[in-house]
C-alpha atoms as a PDB file:
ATOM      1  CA  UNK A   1       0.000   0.000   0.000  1.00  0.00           C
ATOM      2  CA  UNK A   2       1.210   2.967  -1.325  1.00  0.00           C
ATOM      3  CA  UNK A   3       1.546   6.158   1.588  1.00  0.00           C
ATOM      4  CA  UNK A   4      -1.112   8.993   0.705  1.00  0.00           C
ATOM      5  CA  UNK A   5       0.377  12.221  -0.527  1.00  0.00           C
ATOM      6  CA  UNK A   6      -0.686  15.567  -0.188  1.00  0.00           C
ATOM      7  CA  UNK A   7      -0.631  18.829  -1.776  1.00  0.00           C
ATOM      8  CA  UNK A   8      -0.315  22.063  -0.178  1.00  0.00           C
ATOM      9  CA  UNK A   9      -2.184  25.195  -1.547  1.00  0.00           C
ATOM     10  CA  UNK A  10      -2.018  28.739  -0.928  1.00  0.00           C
ATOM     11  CA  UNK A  11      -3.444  31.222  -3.459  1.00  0.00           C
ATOM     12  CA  UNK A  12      -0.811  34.184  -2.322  1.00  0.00           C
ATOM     13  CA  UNK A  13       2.794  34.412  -1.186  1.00  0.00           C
ATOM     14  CA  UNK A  14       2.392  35.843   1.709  1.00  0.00           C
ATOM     15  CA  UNK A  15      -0.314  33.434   2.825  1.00  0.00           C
ATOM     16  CA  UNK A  16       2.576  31.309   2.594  1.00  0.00           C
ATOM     17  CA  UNK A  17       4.838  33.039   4.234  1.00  0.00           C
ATOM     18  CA  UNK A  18       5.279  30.855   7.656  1.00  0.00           C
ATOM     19  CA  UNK A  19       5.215  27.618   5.764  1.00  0.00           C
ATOM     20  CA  UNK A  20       8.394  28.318   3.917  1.00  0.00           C
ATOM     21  CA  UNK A  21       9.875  24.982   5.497  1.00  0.00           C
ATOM     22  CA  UNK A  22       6.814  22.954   4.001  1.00  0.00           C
ATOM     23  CA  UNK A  23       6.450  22.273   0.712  1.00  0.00           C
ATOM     24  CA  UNK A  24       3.561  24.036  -1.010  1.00  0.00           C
ATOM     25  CA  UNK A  25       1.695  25.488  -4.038  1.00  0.00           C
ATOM     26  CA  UNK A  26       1.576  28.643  -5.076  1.00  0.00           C
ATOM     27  CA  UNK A  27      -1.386  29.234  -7.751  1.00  0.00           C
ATOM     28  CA  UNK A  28      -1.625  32.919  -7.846  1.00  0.00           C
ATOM     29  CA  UNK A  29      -4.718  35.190  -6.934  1.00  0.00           C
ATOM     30  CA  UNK A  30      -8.191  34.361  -8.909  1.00  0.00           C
ATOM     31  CA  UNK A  31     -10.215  32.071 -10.620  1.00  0.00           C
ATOM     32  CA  UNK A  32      -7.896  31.351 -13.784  1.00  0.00           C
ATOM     33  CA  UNK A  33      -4.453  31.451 -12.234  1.00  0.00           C
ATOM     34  CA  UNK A  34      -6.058  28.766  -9.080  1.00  0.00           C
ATOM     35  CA  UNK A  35      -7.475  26.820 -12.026  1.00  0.00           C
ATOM     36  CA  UNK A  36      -4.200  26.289 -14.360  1.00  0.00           C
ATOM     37  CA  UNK A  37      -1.726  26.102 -11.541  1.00  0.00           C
ATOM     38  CA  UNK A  38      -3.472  23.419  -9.579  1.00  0.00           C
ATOM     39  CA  UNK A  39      -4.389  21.531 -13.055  1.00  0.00           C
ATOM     40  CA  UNK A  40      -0.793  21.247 -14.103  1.00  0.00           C
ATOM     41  CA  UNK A  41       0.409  20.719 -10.427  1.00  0.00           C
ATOM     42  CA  UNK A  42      -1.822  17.251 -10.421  1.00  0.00           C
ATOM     43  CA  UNK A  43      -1.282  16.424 -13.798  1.00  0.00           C
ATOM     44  CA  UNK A  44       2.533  16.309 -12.990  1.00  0.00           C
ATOM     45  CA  UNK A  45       2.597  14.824  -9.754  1.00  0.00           C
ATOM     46  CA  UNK A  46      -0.642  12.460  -8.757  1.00  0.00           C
ATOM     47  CA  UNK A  47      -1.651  12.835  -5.000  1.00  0.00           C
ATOM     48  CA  UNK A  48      -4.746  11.725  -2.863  1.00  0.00           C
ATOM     49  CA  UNK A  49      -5.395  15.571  -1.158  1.00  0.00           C
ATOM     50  CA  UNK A  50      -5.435  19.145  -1.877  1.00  0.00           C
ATOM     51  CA  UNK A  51      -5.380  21.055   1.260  1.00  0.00           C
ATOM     52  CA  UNK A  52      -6.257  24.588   0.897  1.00  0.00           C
ATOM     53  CA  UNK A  53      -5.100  27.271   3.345  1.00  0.00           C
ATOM     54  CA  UNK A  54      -5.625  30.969   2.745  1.00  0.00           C
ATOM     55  CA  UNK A  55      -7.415  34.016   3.441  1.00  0.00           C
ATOM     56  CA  UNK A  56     -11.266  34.969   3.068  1.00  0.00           C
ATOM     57  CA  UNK A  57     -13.703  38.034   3.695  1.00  0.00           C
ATOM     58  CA  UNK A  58     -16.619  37.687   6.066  1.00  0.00           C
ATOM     59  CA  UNK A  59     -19.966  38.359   4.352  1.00  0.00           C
ATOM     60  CA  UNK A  60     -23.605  36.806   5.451  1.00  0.00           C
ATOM     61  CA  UNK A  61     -25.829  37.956   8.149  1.00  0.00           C
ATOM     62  CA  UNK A  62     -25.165  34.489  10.300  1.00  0.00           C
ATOM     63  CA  UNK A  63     -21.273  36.206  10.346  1.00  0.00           C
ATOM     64  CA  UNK A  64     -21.403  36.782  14.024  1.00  0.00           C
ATOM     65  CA  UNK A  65     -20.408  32.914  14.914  1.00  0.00           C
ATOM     66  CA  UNK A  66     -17.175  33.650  12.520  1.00  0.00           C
ATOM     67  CA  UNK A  67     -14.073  35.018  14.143  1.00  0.00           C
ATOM     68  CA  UNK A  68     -11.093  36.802  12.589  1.00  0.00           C
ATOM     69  CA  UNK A  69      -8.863  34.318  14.530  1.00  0.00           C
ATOM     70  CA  UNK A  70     -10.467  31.047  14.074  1.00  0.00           C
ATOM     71  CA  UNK A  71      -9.292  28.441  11.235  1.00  0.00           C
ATOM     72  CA  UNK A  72     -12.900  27.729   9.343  1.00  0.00           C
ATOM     73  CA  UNK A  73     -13.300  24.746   6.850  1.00  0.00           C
ATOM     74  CA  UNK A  74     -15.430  25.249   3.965  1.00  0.00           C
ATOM     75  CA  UNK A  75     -17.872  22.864   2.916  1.00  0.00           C
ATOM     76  CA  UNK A  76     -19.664  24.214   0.028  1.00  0.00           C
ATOM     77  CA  UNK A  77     -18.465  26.035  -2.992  1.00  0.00           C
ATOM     78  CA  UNK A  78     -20.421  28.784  -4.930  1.00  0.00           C
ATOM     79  CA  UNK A  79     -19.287  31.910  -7.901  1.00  0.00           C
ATOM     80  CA  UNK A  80     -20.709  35.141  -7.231  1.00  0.00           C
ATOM     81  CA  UNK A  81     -19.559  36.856 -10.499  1.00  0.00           C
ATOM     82  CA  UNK A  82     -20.808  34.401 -12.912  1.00  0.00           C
ATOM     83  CA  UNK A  83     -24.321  35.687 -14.483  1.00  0.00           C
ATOM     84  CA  UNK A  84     -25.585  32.199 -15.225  1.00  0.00           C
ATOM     85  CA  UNK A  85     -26.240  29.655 -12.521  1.00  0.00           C
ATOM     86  CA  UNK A  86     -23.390  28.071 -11.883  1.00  0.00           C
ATOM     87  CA  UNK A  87     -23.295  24.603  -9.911  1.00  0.00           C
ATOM     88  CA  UNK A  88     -22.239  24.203  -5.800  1.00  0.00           C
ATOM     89  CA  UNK A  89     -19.330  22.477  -5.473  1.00  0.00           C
ATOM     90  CA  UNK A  90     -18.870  20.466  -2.083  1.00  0.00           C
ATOM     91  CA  UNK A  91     -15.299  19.611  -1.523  1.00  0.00           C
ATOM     92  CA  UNK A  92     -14.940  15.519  -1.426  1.00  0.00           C
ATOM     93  CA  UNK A  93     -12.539  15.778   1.615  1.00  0.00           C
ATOM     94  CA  UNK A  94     -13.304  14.788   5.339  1.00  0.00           C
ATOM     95  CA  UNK A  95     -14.564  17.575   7.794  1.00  0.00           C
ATOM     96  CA  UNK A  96     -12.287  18.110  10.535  1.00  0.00           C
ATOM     97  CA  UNK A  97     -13.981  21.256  11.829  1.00  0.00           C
ATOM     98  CA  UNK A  98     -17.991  20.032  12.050  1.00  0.00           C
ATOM     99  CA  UNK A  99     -18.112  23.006  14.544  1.00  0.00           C
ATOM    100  CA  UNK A 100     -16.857  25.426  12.376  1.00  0.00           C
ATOM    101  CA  UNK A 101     -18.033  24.940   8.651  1.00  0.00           C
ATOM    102  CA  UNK A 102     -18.893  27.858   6.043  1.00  0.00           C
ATOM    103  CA  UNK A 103     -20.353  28.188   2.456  1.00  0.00           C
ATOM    104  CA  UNK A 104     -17.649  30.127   0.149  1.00  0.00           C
ATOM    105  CA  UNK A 105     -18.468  32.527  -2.959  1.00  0.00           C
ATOM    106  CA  UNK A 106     -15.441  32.486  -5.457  1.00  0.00           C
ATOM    107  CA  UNK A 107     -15.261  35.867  -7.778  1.00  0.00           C
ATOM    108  CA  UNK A 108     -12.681  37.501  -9.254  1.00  0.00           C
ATOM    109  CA  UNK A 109     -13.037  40.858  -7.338  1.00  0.00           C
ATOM    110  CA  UNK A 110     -11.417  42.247  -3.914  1.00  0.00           C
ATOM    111  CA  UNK A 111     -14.598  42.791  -2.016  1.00  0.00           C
ATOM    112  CA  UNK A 112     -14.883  45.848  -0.250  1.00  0.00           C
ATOM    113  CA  UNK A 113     -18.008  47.084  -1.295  1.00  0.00           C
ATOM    114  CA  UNK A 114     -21.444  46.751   0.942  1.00  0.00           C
ATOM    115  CA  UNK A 115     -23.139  46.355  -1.808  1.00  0.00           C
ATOM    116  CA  UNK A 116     -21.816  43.454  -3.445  1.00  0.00           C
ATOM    117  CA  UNK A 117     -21.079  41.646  -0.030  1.00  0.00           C
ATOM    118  CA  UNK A 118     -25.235  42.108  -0.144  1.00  0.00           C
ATOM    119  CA  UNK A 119     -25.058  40.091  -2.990  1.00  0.00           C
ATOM    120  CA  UNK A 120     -22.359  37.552  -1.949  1.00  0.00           C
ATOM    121  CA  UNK A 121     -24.479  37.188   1.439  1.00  0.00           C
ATOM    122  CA  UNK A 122     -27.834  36.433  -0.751  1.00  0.00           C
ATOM    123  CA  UNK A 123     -26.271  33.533  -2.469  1.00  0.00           C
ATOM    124  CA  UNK A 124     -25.993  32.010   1.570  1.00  0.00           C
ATOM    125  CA  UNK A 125     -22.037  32.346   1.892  1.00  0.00           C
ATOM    126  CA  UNK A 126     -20.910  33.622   4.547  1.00  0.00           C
ATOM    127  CA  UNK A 127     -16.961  34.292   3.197  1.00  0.00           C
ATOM    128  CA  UNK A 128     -15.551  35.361   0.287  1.00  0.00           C
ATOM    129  CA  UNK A 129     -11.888  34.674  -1.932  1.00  0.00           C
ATOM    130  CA  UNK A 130     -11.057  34.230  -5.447  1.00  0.00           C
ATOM    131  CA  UNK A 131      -9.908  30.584  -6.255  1.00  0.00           C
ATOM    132  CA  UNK A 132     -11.744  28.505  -4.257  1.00  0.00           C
ATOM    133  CA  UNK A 133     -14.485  27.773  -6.586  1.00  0.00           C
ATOM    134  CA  UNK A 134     -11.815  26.994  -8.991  1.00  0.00           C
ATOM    135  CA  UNK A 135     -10.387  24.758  -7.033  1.00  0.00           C
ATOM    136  CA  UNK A 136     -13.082  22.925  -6.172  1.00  0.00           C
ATOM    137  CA  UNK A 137     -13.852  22.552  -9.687  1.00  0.00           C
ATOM    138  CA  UNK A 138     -10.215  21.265 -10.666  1.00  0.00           C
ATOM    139  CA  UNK A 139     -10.100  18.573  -7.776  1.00  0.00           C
ATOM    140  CA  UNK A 140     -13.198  17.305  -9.051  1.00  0.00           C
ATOM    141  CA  UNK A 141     -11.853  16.844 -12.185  1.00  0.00           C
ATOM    142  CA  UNK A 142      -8.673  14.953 -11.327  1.00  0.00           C
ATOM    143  CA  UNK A 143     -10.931  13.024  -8.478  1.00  0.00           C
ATOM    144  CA  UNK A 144      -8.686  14.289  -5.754  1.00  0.00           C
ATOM    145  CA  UNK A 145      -9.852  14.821  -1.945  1.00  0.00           C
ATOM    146  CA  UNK A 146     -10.269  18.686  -1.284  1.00  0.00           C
ATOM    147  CA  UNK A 147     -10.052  20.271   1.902  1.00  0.00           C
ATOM    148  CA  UNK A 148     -10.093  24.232   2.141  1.00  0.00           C
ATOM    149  CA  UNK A 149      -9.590  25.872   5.176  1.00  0.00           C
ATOM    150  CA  UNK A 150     -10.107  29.373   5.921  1.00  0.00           C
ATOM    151  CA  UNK A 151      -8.660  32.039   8.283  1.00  0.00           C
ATOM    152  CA  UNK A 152     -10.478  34.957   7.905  1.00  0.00           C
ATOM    153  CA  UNK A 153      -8.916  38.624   7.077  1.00  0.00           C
ATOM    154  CA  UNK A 154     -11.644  41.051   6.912  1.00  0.00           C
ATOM    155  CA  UNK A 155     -15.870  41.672   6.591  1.00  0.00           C
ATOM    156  CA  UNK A 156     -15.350  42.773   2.770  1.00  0.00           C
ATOM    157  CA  UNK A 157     -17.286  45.750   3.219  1.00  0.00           C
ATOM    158  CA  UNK A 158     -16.592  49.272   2.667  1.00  0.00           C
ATOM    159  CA  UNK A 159     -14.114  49.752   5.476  1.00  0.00           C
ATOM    160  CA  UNK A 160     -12.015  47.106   3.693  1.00  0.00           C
ATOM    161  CA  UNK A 161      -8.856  47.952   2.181  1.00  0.00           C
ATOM    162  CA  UNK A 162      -6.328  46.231   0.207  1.00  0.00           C
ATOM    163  CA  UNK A 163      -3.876  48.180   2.277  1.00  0.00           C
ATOM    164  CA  UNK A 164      -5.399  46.708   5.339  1.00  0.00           C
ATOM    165  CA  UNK A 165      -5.024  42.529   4.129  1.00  0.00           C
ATOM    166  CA  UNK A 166      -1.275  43.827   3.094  1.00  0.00           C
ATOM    167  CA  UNK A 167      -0.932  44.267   6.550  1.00  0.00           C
ATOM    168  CA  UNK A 168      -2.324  41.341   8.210  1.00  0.00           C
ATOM    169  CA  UNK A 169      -1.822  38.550   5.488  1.00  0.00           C
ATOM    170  CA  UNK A 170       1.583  37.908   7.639  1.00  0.00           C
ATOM    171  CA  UNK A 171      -0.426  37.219  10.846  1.00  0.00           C
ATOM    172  CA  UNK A 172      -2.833  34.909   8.967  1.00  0.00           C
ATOM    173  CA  UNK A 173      -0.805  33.005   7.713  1.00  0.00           C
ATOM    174  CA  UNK A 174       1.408  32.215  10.975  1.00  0.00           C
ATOM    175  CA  UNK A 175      -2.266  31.527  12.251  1.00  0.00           C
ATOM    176  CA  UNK A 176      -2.506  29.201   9.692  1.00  0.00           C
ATOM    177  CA  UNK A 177       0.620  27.532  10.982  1.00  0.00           C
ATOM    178  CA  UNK A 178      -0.343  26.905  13.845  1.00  0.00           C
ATOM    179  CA  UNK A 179      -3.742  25.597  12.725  1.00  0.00           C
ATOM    180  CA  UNK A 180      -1.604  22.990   9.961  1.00  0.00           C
ATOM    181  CA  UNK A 181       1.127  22.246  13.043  1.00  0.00           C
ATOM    182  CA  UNK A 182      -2.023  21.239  15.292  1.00  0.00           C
ATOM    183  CA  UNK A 183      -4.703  19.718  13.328  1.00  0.00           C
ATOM    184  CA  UNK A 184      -2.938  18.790   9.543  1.00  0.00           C
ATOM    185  CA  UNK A 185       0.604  17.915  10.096  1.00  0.00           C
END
């Protein structure tokens, strides 16, 4: 019996940053770059599980039960920029955090605008990033186990900044250590 391998995602660099000892994935921010990186990544090298770490906006009304320091999992998979209906995804992986799940809209857009995270929130997500639906869609392709995990950054709303996630994305992501060292490792 062969050992299971995994593969280590992070949309950003600097999501990365405190996992530079760990090999990883890189894809790139939005839907296309997630997409093509993570395609050729498993059609090179075959493994059994993507796990996805990163950074997401809080949207949704039920937001209140999300922290900005707690590790979330994400369970189902939806586009929020996409005119047509587009299909949920629901990541074949196991759920680790039962206590702490979330529905994700994927769209190629920094939210920071009340009026789209309106939108976002009406589709029943309650975070926001721009790969994960790719993702999704690309593991479910290849029939690999997908597991995304998020830590989020900000409530995508108009007192959001890119400026601000510039300066946090470091602290995230050494929260997302310690999440991997405790729970993934």
């Amino acid at each position: 019996m062969s050992e299971s391998t995994t593969l280590l995602v992070f949309a950003h660099r600097d999501e990365a940053f405190a996992f530079a000892d760990v090999p990883h994935l890189v894809t790139g921010v939005g839907k296309v770059q997630g997409a093509v990186a993570l395609a050729a990544a498993l059609a090179e090298t075959p493994v059994d599980r993507v796990v996805v770490l990163g950074t997401a906006g809080v949207v949704g009304d039920g937001s209140d039960r999300l922290s900005l320091d707690e590790v979330v999992q994400v369970t189902r998979v939806v586009q929020h920029d996409f005119s047509l209906p587009s299909p949920e995804l629901t990541p074949a992986g196991e759920v680790l955090l039962p206590e702490r799940t979330a529905t994700i809209a994927t769209g190629d857009v920094f939210v920071k605008d009340d009026a789209q995270r309106a939108h976002i929130s009406s589709l029943g997500a309650e975070l926001v990033d721009m790969e994960a639906y790719s993702y999704a869609t690309v593991c479910a392709r290849f029939g690999v186990a997908l597991q995304l995990f998020k830590i989020p950054s900000d409530f995508a709303d108009s007192a959001t900044t890119d400026e601000e996630w510039d300066t946090i994305v470091f602290r995230k992501s050494e929260q997302l250590r310690a999440f991997w060292d405790a729970r993934l490792r």
